[in-house]
C-alpha atoms as a PDB file:
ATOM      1  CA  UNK A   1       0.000   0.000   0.000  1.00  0.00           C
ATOM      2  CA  UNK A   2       1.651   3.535  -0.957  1.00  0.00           C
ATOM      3  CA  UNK A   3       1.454   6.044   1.351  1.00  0.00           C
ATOM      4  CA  UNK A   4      -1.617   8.664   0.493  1.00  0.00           C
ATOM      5  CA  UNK A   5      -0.377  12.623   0.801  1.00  0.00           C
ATOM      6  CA  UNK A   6      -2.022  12.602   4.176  1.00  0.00           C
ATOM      7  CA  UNK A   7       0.144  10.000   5.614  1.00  0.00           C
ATOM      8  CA  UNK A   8       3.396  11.054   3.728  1.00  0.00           C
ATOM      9  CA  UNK A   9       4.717  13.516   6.784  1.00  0.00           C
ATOM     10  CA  UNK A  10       4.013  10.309   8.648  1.00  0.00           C
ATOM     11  CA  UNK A  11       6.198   8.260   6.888  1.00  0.00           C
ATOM     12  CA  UNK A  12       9.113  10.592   5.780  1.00  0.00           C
ATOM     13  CA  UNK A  13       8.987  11.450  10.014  1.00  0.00           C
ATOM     14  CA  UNK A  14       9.668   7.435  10.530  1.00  0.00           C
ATOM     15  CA  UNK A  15      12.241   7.276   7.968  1.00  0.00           C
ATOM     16  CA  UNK A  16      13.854  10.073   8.901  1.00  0.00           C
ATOM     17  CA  UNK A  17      14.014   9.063  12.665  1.00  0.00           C
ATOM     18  CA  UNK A  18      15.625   5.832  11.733  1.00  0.00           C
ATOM     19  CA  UNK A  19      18.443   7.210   9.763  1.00  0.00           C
ATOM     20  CA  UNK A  20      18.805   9.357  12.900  1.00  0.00           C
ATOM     21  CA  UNK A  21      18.869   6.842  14.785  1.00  0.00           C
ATOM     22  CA  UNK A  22      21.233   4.422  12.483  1.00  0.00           C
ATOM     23  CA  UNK A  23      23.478   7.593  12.357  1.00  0.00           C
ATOM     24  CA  UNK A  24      23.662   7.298  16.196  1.00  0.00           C
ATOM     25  CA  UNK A  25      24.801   3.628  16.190  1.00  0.00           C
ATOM     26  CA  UNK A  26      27.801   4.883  13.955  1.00  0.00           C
ATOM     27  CA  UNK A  27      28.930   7.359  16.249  1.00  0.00           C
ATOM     28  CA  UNK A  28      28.693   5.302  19.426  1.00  0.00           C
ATOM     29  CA  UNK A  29      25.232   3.329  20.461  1.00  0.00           C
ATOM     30  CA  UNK A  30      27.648   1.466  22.762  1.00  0.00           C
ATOM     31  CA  UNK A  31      27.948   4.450  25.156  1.00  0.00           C
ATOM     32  CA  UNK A  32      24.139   5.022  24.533  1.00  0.00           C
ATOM     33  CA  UNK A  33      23.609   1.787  25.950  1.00  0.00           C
ATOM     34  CA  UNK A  34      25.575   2.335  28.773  1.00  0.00           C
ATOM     35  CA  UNK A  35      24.290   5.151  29.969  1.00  0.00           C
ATOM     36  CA  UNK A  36      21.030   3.457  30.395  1.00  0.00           C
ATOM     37  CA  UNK A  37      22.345   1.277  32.824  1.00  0.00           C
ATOM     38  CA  UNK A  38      24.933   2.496  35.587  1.00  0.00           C
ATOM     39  CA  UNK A  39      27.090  -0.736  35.786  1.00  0.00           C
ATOM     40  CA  UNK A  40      30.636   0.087  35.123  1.00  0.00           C
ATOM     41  CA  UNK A  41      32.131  -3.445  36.037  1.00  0.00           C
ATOM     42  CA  UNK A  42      34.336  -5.208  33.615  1.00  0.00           C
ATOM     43  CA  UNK A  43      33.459  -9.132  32.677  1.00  0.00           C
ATOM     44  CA  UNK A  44      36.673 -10.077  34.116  1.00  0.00           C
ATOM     45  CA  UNK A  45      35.237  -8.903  37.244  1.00  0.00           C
ATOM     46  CA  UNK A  46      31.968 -10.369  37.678  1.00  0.00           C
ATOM     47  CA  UNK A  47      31.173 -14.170  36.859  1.00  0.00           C
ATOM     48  CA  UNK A  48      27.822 -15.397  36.724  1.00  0.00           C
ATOM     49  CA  UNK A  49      28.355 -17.649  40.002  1.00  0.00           C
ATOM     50  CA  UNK A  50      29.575 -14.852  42.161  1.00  0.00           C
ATOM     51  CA  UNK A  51      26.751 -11.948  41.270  1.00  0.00           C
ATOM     52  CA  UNK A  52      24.543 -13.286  38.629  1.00  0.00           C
ATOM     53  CA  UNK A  53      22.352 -10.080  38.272  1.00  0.00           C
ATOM     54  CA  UNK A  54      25.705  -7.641  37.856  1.00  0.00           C
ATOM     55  CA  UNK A  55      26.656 -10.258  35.570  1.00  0.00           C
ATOM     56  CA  UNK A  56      23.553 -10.209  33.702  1.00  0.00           C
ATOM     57  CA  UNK A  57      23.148  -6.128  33.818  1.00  0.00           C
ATOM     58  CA  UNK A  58      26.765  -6.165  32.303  1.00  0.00           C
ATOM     59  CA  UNK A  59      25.640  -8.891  29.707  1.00  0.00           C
ATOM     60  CA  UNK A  60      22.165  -6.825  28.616  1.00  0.00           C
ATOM     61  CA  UNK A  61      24.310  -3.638  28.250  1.00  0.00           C
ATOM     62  CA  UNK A  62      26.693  -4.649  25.974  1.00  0.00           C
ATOM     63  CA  UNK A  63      24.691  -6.711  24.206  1.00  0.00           C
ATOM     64  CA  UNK A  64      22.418  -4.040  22.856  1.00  0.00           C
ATOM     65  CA  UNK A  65      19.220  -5.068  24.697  1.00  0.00           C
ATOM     66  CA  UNK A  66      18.614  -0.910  25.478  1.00  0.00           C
ATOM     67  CA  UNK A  67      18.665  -0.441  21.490  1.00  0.00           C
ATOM     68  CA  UNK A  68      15.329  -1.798  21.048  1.00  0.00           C
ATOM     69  CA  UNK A  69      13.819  -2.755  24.109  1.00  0.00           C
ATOM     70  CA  UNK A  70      14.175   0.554  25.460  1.00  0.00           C
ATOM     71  CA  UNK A  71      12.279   3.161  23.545  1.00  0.00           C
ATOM     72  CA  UNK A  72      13.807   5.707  22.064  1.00  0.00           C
ATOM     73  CA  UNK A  73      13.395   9.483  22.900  1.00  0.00           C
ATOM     74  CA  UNK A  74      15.262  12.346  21.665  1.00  0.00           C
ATOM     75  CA  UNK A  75      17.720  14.386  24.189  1.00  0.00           C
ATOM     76  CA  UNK A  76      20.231  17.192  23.978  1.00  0.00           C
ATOM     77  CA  UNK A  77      22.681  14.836  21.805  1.00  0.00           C
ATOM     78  CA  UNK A  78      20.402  13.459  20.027  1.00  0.00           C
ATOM     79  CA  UNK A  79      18.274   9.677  20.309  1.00  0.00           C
ATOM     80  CA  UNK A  80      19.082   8.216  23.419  1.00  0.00           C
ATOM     81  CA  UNK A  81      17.382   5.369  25.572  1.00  0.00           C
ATOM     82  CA  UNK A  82      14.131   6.574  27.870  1.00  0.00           C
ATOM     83  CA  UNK A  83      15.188   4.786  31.306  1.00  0.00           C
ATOM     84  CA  UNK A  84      11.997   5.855  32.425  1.00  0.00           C
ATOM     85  CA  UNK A  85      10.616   2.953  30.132  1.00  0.00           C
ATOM     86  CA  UNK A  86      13.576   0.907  30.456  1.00  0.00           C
ATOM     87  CA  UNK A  87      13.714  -2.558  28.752  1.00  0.00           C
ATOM     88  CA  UNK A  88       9.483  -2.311  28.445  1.00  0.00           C
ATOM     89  CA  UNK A  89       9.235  -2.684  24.942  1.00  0.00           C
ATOM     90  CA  UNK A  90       7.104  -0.765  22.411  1.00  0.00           C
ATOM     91  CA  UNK A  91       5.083   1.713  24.442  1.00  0.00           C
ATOM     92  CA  UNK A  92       1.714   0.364  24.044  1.00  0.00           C
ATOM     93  CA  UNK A  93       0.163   4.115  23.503  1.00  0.00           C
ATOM     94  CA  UNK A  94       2.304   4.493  20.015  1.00  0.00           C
ATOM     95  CA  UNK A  95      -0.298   3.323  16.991  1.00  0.00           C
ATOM     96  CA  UNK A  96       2.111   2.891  14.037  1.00  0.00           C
ATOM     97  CA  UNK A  97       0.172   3.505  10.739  1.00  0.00           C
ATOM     98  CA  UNK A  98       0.432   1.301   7.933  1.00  0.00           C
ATOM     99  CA  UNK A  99       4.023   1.183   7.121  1.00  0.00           C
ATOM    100  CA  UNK A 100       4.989   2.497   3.295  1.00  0.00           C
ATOM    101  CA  UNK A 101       5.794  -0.101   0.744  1.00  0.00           C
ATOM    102  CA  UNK A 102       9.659  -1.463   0.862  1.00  0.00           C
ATOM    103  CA  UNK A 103      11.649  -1.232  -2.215  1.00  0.00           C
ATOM    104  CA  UNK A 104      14.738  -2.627  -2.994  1.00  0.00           C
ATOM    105  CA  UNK A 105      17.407  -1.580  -1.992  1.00  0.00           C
ATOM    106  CA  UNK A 106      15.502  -0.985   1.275  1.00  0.00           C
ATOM    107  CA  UNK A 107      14.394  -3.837   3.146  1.00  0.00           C
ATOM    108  CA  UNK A 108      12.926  -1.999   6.272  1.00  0.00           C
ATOM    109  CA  UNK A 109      11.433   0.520   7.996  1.00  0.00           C
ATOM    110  CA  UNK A 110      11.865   1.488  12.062  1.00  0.00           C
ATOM    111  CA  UNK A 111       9.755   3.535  14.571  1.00  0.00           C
ATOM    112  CA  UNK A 112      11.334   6.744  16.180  1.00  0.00           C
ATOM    113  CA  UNK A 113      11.824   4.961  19.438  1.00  0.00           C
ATOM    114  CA  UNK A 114      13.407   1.830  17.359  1.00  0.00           C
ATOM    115  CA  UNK A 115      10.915  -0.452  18.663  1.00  0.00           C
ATOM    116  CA  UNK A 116       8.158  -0.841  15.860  1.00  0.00           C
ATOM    117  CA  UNK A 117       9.943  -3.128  12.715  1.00  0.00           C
ATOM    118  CA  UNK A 118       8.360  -3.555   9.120  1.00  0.00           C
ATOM    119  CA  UNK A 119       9.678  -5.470   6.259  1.00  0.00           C
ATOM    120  CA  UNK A 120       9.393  -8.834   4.587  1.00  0.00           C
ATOM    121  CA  UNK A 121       8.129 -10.494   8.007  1.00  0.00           C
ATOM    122  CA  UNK A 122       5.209  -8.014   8.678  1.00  0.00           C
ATOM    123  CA  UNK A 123       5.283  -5.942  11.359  1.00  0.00           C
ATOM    124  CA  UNK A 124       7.400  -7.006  14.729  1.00  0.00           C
ATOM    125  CA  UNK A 125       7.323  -4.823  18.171  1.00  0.00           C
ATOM    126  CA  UNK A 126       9.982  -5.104  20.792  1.00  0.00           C
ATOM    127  CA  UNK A 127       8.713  -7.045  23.922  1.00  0.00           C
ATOM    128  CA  UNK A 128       8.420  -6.141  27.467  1.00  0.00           C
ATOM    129  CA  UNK A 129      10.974  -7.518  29.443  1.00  0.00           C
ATOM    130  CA  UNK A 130      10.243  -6.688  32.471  1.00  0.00           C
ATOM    131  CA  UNK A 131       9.067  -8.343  35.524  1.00  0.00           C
ATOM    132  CA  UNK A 132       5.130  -7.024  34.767  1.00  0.00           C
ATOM    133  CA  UNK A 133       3.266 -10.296  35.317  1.00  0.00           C
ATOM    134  CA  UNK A 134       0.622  -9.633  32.583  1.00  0.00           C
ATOM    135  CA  UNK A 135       2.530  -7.882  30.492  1.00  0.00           C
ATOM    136  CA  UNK A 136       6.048  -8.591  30.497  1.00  0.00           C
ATOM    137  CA  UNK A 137       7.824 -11.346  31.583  1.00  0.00           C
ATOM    138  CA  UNK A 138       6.851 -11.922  35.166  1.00  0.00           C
ATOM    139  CA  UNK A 139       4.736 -15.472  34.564  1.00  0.00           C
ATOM    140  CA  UNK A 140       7.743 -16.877  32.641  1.00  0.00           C
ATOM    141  CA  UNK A 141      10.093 -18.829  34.372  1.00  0.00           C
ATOM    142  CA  UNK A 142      13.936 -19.007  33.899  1.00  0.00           C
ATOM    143  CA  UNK A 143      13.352 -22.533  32.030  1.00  0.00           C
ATOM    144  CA  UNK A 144      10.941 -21.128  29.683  1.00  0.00           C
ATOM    145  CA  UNK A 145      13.453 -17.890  29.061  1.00  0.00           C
ATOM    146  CA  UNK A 146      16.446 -20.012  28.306  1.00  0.00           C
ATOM    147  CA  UNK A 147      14.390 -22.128  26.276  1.00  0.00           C
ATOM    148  CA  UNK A 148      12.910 -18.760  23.718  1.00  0.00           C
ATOM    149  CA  UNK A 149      16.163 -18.045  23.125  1.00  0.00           C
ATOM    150  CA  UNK A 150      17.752 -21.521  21.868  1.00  0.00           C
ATOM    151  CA  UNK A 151      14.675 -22.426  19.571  1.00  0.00           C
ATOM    152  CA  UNK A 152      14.068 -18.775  18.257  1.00  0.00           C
ATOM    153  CA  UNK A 153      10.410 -19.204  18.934  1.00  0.00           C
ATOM    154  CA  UNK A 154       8.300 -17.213  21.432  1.00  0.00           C
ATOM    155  CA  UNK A 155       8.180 -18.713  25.154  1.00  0.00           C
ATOM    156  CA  UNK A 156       9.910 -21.634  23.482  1.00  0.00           C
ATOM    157  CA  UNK A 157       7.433 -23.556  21.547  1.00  0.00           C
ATOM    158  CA  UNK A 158       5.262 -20.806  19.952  1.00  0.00           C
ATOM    159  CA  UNK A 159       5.380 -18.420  16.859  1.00  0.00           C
ATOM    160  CA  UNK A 160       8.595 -17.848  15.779  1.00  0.00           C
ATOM    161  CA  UNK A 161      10.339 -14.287  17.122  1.00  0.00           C
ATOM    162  CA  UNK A 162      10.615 -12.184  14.269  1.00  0.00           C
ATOM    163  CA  UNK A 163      13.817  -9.879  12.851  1.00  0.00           C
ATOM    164  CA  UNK A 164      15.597  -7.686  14.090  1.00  0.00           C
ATOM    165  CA  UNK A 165      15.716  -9.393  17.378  1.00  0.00           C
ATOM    166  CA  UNK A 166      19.403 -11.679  16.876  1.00  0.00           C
ATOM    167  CA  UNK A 167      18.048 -14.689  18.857  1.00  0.00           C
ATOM    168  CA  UNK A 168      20.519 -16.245  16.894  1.00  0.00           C
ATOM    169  CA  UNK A 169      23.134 -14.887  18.751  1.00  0.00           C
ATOM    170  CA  UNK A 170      22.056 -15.338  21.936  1.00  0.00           C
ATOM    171  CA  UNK A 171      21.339 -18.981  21.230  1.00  0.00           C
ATOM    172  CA  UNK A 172      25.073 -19.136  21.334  1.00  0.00           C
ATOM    173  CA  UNK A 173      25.370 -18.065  24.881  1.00  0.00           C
ATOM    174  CA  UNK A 174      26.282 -20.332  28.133  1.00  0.00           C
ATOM    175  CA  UNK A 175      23.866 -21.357  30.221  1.00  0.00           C
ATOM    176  CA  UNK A 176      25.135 -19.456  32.990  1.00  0.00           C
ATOM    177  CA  UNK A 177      24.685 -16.514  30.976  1.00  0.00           C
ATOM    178  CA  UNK A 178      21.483 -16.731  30.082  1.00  0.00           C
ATOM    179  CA  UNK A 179      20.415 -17.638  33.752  1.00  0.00           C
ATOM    180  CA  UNK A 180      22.347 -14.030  34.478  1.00  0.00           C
ATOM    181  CA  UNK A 181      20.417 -11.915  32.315  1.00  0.00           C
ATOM    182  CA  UNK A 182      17.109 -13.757  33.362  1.00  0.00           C
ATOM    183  CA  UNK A 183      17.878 -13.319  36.897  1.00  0.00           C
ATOM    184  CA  UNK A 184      18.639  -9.599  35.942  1.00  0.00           C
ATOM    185  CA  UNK A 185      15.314  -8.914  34.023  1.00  0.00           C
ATOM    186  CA  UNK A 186      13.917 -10.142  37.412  1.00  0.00           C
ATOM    187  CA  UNK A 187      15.540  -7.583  39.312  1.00  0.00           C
ATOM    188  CA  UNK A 188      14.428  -4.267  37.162  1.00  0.00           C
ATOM    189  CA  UNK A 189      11.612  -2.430  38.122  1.00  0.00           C
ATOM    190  CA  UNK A 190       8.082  -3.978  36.733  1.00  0.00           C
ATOM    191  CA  UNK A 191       6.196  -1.841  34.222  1.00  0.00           C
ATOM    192  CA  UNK A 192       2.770  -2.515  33.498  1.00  0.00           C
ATOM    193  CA  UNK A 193       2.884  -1.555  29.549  1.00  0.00           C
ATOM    194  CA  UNK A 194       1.105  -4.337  26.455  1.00  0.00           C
ATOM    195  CA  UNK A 195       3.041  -4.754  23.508  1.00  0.00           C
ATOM    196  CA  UNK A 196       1.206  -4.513  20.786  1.00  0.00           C
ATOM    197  CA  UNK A 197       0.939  -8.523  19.028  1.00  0.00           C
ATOM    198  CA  UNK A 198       3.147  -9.252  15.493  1.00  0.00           C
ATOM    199  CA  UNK A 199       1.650  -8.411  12.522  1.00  0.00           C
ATOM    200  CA  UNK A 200       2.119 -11.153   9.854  1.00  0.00           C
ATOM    201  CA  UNK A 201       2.565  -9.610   6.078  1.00  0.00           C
ATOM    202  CA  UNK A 202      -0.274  -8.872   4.126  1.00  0.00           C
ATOM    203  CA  UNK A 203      -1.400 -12.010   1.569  1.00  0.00           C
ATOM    204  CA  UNK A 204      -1.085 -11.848  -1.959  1.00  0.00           C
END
């Protein structure tokens, strides 16, 4: 579906926030990350048997878990991570239109807080992660968690989780890992906020 000249500020607003925000990867999303989370310790420093939540805080910082998970706001340097909302996926008040038709050589589109996704796949939303027990993660248990992110499928034996989230990489991960950043998710604050379901593409 093109977009109509209604919708087009709509659209060029999305597109422009995610070169924005791409732009802000290049220059540093690491330290972005970072700030959203005030752990300084080093990995040599913290083993998942000792402190399993610093070494899970550590883990979910570097591994880019604020870039999506986190919505997006923009600050005095430009897009950085709302720790108000931290790790609570896409805020559940944000309707995203109908996203514009893809062409090569695009192959997707992102929200302005860089947790709404459309391409090939449909539409995908980052999920709550936090301890909310109806809307985040607080009925799953640590089996369940570990078990999402070996088989790429939603609490381990449902729909398949959709791009960009790299399950594939955190497949790779020990299980002592894994158990860290669950038993971290279980430690930040709960917010109460329903992600809006995956959209499968339109048929033919």
């Amino acid at each position: 579906m093109r977009p109509t000249p209604r919708t087009r500020p709509v659209y060029r607003s999305v597109t422009a926030g995610l070169a924005v925000i791409a732009l802000s990867w290049a220059l540093g999303a690491g330290s972005a990350c970072r700030r959203a989370s005030s752990d300084r310790t080093t990995p040599s420093a913290v083993s998942p048997s000792s402190d399993p939540v610093a070494r899970g805080r550590y883990l979910v910082t570097i591994g880019g878990c604020n870039d999506c998970h986190t919505p997006w706001k923009m600050g005095p340097r430009g897009p950085e991570p709302d720790t108000s909302r931290l790790l609570s996926g896409h805020p559940e008040g944000l309707k995203m239109p109908v996203p514009p038709r893809v062409d090569a050589p695009w192959g997707w589109y992102g929200a302005l807080t860089n947790t709404a996704f459309a391409g090939s796949w449909g539409i995908s939303y980052a999920a709550n992660l936090t301890p909310d027990p109806d809307t985040g993660l607080g009925a799953w248990t640590e089996a369940i968690f570990m078990q999402a992110l070996r088989t790429g499928r939603h609490m381990g034996t449902g729909r398949p989780i959709m791009p960009p989230m790299p399950w594939q990489n955190l497949s790779r991960m020990t299980d002592e890992d894994l158990r860290a950043i669950f038993a971290y998710l279980r430690m930040v604050p709960p917010i109460r906020n329903h992600v809006p379901d995956y959209e499968p593409p339109p048929g033919p």
